[in-house]
PDB file of N, CA and C in Angstrom:
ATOM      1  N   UNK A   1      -9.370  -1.604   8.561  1.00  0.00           N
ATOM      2  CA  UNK A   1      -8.460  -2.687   8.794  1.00  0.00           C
ATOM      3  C   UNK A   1      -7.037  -2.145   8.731  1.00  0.00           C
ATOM      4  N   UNK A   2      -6.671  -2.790   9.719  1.00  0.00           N
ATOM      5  CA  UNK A   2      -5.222  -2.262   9.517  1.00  0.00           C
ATOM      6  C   UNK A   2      -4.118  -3.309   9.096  1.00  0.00           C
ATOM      7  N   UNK A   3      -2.696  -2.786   8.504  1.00  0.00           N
ATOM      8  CA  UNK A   3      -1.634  -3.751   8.153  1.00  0.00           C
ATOM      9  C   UNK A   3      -0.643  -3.774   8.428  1.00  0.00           C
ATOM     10  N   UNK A   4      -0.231  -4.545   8.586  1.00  0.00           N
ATOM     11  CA  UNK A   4       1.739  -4.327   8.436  1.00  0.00           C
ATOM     12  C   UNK A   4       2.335  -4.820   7.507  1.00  0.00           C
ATOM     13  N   UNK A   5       3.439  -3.523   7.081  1.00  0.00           N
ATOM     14  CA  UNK A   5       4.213  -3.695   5.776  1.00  0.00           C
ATOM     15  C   UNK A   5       5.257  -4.046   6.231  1.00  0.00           C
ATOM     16  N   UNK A   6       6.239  -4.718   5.418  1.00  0.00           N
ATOM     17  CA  UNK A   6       7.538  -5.235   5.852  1.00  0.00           C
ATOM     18  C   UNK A   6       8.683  -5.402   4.653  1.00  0.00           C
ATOM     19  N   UNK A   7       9.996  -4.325   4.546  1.00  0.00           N
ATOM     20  CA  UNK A   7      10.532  -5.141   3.932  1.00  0.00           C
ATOM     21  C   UNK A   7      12.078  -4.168   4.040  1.00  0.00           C
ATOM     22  N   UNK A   8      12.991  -4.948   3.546  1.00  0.00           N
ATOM     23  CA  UNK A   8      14.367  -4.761   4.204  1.00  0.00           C
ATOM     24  C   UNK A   8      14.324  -4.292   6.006  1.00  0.00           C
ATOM     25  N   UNK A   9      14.874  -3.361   6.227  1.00  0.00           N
ATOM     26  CA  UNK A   9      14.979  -3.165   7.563  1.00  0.00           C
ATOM     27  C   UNK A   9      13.713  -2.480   8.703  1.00  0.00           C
ATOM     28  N   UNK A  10      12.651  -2.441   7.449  1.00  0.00           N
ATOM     29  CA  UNK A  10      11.469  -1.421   7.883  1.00  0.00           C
ATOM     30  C   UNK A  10      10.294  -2.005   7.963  1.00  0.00           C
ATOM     31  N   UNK A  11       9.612  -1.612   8.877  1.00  0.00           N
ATOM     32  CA  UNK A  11       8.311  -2.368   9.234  1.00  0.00           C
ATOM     33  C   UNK A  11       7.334  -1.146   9.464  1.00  0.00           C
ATOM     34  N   UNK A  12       6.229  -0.777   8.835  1.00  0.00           N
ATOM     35  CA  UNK A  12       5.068   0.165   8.941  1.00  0.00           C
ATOM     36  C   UNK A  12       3.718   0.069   8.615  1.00  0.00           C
ATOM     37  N   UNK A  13       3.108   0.187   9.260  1.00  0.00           N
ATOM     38  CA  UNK A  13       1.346  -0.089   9.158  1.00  0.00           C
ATOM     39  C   UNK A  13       0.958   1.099   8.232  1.00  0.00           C
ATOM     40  N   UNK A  14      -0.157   0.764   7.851  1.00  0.00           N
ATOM     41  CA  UNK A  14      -1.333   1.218   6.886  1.00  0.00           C
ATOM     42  C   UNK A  14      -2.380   1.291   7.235  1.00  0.00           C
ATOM     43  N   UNK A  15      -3.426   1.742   7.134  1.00  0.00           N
ATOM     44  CA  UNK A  15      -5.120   1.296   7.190  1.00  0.00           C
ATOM     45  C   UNK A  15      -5.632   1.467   5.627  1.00  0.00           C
ATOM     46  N   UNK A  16      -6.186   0.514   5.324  1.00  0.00           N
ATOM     47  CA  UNK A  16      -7.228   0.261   4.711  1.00  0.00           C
ATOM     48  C   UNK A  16      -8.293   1.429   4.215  1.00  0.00           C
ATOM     49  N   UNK A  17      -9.400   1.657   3.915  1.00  0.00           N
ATOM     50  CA  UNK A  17     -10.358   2.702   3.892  1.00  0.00           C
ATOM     51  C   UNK A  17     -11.242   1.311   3.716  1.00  0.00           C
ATOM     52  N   UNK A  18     -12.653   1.893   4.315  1.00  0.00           N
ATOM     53  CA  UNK A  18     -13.597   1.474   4.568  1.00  0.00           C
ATOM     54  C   UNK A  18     -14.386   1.413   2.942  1.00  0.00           C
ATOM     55  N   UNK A  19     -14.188   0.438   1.944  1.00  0.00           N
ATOM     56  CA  UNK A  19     -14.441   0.570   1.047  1.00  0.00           C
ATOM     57  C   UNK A  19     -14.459  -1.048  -0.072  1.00  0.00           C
ATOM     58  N   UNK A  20     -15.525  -1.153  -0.956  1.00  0.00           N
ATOM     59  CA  UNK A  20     -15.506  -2.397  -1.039  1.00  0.00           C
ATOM     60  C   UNK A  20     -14.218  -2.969  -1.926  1.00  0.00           C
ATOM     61  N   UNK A  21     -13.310  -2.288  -2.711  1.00  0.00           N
ATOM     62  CA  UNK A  21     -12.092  -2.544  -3.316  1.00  0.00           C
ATOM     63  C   UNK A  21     -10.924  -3.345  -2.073  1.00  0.00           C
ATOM     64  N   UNK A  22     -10.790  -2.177  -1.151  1.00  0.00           N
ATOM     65  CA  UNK A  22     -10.380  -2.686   0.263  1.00  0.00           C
ATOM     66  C   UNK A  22     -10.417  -3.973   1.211  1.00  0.00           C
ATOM     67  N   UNK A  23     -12.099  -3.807   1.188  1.00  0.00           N
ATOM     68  CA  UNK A  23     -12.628  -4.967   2.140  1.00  0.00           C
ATOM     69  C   UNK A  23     -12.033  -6.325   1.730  1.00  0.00           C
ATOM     70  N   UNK A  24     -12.547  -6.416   0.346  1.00  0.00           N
ATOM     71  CA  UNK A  24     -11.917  -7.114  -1.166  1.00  0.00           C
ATOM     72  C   UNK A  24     -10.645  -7.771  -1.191  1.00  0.00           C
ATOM     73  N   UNK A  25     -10.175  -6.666  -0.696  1.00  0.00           N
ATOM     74  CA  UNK A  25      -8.834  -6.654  -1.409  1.00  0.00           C
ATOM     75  C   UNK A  25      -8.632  -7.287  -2.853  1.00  0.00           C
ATOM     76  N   UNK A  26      -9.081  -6.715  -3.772  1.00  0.00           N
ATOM     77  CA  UNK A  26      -9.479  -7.037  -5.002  1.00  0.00           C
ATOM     78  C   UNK A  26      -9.681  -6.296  -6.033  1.00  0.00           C
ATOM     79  N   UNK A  27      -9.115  -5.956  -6.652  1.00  0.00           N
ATOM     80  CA  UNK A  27      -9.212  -4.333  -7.410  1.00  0.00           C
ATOM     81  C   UNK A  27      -8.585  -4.903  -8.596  1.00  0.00           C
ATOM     82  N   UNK A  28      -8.931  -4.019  -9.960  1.00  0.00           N
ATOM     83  CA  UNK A  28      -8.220  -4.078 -11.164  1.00  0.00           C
ATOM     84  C   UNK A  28      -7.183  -3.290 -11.671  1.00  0.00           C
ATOM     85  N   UNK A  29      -6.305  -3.889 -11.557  1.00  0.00           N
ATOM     86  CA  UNK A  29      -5.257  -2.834 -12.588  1.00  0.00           C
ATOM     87  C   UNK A  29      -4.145  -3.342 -13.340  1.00  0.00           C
ATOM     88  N   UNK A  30      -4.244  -2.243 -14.642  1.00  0.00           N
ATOM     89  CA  UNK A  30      -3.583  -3.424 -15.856  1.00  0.00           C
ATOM     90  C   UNK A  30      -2.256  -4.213 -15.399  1.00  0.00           C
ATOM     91  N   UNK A  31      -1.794  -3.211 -14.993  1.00  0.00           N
ATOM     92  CA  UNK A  31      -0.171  -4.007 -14.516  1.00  0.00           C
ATOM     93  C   UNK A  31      -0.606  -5.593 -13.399  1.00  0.00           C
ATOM     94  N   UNK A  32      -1.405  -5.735 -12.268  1.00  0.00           N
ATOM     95  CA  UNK A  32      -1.745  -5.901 -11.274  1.00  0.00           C
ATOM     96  C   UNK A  32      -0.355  -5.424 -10.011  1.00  0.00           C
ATOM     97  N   UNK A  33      -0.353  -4.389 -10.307  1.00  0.00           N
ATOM     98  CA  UNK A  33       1.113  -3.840  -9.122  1.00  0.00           C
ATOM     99  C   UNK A  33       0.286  -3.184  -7.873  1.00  0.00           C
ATOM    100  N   UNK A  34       1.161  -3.147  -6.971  1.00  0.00           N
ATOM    101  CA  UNK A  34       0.049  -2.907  -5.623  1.00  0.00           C
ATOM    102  C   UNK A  34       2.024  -1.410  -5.686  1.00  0.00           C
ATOM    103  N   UNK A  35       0.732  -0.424  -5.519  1.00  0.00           N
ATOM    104  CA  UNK A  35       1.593   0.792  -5.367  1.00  0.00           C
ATOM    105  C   UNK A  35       1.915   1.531  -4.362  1.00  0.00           C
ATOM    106  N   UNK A  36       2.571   3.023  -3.584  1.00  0.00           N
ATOM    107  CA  UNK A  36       2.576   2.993  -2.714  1.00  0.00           C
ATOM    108  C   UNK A  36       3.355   4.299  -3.176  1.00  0.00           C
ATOM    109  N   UNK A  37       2.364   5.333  -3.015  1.00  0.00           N
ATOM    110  CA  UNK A  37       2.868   6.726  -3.484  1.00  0.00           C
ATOM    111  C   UNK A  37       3.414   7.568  -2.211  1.00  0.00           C
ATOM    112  N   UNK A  38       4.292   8.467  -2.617  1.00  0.00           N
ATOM    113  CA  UNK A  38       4.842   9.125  -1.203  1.00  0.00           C
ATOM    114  C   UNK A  38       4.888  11.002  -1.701  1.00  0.00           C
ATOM    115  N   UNK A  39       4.634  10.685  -2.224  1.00  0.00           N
ATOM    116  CA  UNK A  39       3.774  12.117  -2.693  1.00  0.00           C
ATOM    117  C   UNK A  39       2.714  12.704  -3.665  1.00  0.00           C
ATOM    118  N   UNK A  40       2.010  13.641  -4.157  1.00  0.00           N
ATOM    119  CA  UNK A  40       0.404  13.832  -4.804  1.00  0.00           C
ATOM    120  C   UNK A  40       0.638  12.809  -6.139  1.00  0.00           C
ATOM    121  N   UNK A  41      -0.531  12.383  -6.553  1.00  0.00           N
ATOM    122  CA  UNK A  41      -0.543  12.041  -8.047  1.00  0.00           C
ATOM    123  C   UNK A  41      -1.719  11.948  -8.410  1.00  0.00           C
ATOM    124  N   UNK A  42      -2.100  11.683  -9.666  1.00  0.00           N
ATOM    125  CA  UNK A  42      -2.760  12.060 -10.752  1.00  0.00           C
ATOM    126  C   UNK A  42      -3.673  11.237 -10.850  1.00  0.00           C
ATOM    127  N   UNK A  43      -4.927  10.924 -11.032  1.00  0.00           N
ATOM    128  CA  UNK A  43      -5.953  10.075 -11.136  1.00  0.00           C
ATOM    129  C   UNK A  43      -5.588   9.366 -12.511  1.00  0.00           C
ATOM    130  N   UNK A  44      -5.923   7.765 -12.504  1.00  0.00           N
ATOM    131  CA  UNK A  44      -5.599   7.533 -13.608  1.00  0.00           C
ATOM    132  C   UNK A  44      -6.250   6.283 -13.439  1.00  0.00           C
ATOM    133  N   UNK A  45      -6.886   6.042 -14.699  1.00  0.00           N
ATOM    134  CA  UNK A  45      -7.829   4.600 -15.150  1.00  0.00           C
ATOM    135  C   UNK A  45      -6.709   3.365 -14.701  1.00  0.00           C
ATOM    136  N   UNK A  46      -7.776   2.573 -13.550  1.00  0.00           N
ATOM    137  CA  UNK A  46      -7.501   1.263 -12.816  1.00  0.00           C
ATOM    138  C   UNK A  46      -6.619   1.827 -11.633  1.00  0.00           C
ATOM    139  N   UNK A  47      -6.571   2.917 -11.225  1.00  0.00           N
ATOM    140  CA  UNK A  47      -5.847   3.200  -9.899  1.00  0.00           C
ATOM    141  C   UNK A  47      -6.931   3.389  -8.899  1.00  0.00           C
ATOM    142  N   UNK A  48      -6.837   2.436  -8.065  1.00  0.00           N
ATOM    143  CA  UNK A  48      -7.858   2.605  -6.900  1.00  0.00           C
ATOM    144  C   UNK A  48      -6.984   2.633  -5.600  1.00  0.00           C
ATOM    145  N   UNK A  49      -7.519   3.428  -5.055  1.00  0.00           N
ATOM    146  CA  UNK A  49      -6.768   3.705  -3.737  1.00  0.00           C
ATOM    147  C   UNK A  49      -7.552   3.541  -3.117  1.00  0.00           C
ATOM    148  N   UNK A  50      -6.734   2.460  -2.397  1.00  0.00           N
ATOM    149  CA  UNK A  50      -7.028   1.355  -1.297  1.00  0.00           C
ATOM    150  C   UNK A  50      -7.099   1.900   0.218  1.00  0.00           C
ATOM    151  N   UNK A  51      -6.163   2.998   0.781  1.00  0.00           N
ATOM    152  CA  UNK A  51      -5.860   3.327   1.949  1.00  0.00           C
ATOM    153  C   UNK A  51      -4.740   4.046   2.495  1.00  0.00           C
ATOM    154  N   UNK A  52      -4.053   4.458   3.273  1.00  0.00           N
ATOM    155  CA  UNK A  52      -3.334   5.012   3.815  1.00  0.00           C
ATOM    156  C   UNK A  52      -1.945   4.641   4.636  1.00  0.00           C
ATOM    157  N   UNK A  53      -0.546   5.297   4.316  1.00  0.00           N
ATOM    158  CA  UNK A  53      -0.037   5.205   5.488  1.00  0.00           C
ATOM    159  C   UNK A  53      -0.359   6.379   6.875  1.00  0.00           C
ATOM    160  N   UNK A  54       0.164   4.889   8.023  1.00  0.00           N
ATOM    161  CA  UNK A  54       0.161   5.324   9.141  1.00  0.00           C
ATOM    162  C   UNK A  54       1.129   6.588   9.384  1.00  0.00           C
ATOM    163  N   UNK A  55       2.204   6.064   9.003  1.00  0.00           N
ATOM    164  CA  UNK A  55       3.793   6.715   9.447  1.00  0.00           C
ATOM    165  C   UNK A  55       3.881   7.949   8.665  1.00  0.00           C
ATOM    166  N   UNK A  56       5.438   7.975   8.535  1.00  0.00           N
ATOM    167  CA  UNK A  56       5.705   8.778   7.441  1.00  0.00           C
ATOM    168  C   UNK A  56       5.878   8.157   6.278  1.00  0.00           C
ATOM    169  N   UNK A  57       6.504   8.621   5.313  1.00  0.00           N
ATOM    170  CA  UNK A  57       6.679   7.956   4.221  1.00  0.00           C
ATOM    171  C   UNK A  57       8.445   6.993   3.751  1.00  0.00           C
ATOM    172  N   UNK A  58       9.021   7.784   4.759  1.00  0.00           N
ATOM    173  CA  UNK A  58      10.977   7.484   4.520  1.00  0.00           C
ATOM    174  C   UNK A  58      10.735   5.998   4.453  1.00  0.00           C
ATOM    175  N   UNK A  59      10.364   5.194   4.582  1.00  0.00           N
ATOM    176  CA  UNK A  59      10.710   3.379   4.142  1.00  0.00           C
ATOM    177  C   UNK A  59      10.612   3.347   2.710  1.00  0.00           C
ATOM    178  N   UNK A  60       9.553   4.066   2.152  1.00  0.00           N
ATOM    179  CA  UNK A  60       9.388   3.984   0.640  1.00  0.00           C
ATOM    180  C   UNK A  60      10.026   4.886  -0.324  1.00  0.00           C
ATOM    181  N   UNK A  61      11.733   5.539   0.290  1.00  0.00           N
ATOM    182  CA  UNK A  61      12.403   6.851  -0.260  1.00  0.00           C
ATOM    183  C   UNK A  61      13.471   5.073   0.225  1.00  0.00           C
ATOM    184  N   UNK A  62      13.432   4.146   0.575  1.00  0.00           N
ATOM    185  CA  UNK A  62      14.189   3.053   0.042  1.00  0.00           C
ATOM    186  C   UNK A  62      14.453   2.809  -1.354  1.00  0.00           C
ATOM    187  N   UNK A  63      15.492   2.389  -1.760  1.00  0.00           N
ATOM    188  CA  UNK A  63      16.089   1.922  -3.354  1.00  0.00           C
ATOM    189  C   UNK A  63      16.345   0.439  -2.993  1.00  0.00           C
ATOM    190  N   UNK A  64      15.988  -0.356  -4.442  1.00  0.00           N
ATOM    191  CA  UNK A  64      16.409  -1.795  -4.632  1.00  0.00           C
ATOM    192  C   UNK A  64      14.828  -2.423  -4.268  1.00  0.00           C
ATOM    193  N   UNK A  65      15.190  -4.226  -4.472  1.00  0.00           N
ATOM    194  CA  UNK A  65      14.316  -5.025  -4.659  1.00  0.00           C
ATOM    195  C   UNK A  65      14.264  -5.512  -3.655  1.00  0.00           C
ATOM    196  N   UNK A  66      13.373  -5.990  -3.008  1.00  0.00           N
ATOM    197  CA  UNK A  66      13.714  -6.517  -1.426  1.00  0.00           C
ATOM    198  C   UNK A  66      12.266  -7.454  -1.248  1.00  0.00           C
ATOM    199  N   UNK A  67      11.964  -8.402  -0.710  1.00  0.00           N
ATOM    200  CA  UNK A  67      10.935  -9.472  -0.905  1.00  0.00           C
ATOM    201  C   UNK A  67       9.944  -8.709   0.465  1.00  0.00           C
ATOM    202  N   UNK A  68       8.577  -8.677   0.010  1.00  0.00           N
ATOM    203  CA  UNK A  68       7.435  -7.843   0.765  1.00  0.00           C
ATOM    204  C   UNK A  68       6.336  -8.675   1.412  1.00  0.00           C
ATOM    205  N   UNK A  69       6.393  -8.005   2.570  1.00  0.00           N
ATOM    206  CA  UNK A  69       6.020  -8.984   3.606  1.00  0.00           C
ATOM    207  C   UNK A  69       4.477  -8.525   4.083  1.00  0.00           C
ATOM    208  N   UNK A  70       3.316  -8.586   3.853  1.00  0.00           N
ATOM    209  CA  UNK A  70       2.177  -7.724   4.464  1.00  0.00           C
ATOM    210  C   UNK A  70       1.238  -8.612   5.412  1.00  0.00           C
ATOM    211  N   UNK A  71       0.891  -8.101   6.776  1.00  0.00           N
ATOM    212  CA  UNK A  71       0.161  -8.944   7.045  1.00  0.00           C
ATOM    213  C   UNK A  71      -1.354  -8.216   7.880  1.00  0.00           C
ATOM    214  N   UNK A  72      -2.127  -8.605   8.302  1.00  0.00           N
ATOM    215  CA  UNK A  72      -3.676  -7.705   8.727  1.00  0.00           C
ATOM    216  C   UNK A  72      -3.371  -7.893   9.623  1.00  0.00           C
ATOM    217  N   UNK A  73      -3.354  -7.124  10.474  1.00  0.00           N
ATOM    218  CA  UNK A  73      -3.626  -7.043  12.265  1.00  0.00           C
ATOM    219  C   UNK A  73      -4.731  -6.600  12.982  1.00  0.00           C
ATOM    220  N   UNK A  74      -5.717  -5.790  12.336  1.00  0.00           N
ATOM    221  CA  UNK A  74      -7.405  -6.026  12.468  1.00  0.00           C
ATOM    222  C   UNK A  74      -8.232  -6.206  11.931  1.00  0.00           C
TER     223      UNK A  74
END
């Protein structure tokens, strides 16, 4: 499945992974924060990775709070 992310001036898709957390969209984690790493990290209890960006990563080398917009497009 794929998505679109949205927020300040930037708009970029994702896919999903074929996986039942995914399908779900339903996963546990203590914080409940939906994350969005832009370089390696570390396995860590309640981090499930959900899927992938499409693009590159420069929208998420953004600073500040900005209201997030996601929507499925398949």
């Amino acid at each position: 499945m794929k998505m679109r992310i949205a927020f300040a001036d930037h708009v970029f898709t994702a896919t999903l992974y074929d996986s039942p957390p995914a399908r779900d969209l339903c996963y546990y984690a203590p914080w409940g924060n939906l994350a969005f790493f832009y370089a390696g990290y570390r396995y860590s209890a309640g981090l499930i990775r959900l899927g992938r960006l499409d693009g590159g990563v420069e929208p998420l080398l953004t600073r500040g709070k900005f209201p997030l917009r996601i929507e499925r497009l398949s």
